[in-house]
Protein backbone atom coordinates (compact mmCIF):
# COMPACT_ATOMS: atom_id res chain seq x y z
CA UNK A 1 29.96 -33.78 52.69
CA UNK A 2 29.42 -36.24 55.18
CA UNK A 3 30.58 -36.85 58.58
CA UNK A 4 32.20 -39.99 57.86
CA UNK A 5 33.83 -37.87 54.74
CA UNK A 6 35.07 -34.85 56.71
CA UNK A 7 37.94 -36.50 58.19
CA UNK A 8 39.94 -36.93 54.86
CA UNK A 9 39.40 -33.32 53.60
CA UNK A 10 41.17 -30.32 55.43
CA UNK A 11 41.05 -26.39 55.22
CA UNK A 12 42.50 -24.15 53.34
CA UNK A 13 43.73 -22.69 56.58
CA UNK A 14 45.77 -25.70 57.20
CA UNK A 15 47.75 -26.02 53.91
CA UNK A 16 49.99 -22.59 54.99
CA UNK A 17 53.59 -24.73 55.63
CA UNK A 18 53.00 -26.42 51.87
CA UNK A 19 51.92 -23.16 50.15
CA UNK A 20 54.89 -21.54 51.81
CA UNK A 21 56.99 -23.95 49.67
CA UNK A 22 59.98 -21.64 47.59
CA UNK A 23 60.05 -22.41 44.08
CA UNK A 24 56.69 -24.28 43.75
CA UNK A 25 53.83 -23.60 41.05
CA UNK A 26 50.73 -24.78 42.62
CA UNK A 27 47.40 -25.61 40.60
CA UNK A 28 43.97 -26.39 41.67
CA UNK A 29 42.61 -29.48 40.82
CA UNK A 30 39.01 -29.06 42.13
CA UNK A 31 36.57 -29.69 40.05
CA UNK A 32 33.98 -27.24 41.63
CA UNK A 33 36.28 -23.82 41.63
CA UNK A 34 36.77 -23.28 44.86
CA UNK A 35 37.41 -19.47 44.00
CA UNK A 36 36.90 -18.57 47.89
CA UNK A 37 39.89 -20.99 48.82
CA UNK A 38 41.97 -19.47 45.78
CA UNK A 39 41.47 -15.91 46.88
CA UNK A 40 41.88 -17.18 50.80
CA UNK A 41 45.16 -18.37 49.96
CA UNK A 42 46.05 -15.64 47.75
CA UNK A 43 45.36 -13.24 51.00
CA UNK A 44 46.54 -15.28 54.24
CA UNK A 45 49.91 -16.58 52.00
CA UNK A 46 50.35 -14.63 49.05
CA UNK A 47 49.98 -17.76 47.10
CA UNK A 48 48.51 -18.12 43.30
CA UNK A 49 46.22 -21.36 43.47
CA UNK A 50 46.43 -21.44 39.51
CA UNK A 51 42.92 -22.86 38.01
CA UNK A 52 41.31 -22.53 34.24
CA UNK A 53 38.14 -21.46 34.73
CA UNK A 54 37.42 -22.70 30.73
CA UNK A 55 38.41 -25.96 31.76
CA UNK A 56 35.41 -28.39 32.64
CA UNK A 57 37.77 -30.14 35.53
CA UNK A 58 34.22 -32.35 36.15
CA UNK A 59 33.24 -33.12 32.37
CA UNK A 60 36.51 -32.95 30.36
CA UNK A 61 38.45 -35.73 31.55
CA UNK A 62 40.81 -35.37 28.80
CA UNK A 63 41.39 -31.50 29.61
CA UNK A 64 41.95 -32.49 33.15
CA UNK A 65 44.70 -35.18 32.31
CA UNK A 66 46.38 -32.80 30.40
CA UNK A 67 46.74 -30.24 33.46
CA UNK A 68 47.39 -33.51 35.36
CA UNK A 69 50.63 -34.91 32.88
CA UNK A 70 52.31 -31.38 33.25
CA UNK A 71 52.37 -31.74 36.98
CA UNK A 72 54.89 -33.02 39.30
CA UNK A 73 53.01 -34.25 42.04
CA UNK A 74 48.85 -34.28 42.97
CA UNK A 75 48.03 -34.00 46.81
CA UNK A 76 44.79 -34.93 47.17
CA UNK A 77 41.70 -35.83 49.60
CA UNK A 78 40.83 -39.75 48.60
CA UNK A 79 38.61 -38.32 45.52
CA UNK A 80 38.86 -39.65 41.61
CA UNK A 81 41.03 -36.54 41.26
CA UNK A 82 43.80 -38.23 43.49
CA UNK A 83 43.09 -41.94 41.75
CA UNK A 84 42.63 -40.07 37.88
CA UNK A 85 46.26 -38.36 39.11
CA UNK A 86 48.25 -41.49 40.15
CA UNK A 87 46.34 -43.59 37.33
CA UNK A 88 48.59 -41.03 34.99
């Protein structure tokens, strides 16, 4: 992560009005796990960050469109996750 980088990415911390959403399934995209952020936001909001730990997210670009097609909307930092998401 670089300085010039930082600025488009935000905490987990910071997510707590969206994960307070009623009625909303929420799925992580990451490619890296992130299992500190999943069990952060499992604590601080009692929300399930939903992720397939079989799933090669980084590799298996066909596994991760699938995930992707079933989803109603991607929020993402400007990565290829948020440009693979709005290219499906």
């Amino acid at each position: 992560m670089t300085a010039d980088r930082a600025g488009a990415y935000s905490r987990i911390d910071q997510w707590g009005p969206v994960l307070a959403l009623p009625g909303v399934t929420f799925v992580s995209l990451q490619y890296d796990g992130k299992a500190a952020e999943r069990e952060e936001a499992l604590h601080r909001f009692g929300t399930v960050l939903h992720h397939w730990p079989d799933l090669d997210q980084r590799n298996d670009l066909e596994g991760e469109a699938a995930v992707m097609s079933g989803l109603d909307l991607v929020l993402s930092a400007p990565t290829a996750v948020g440009e693979r998401a709005a290219a499906l």
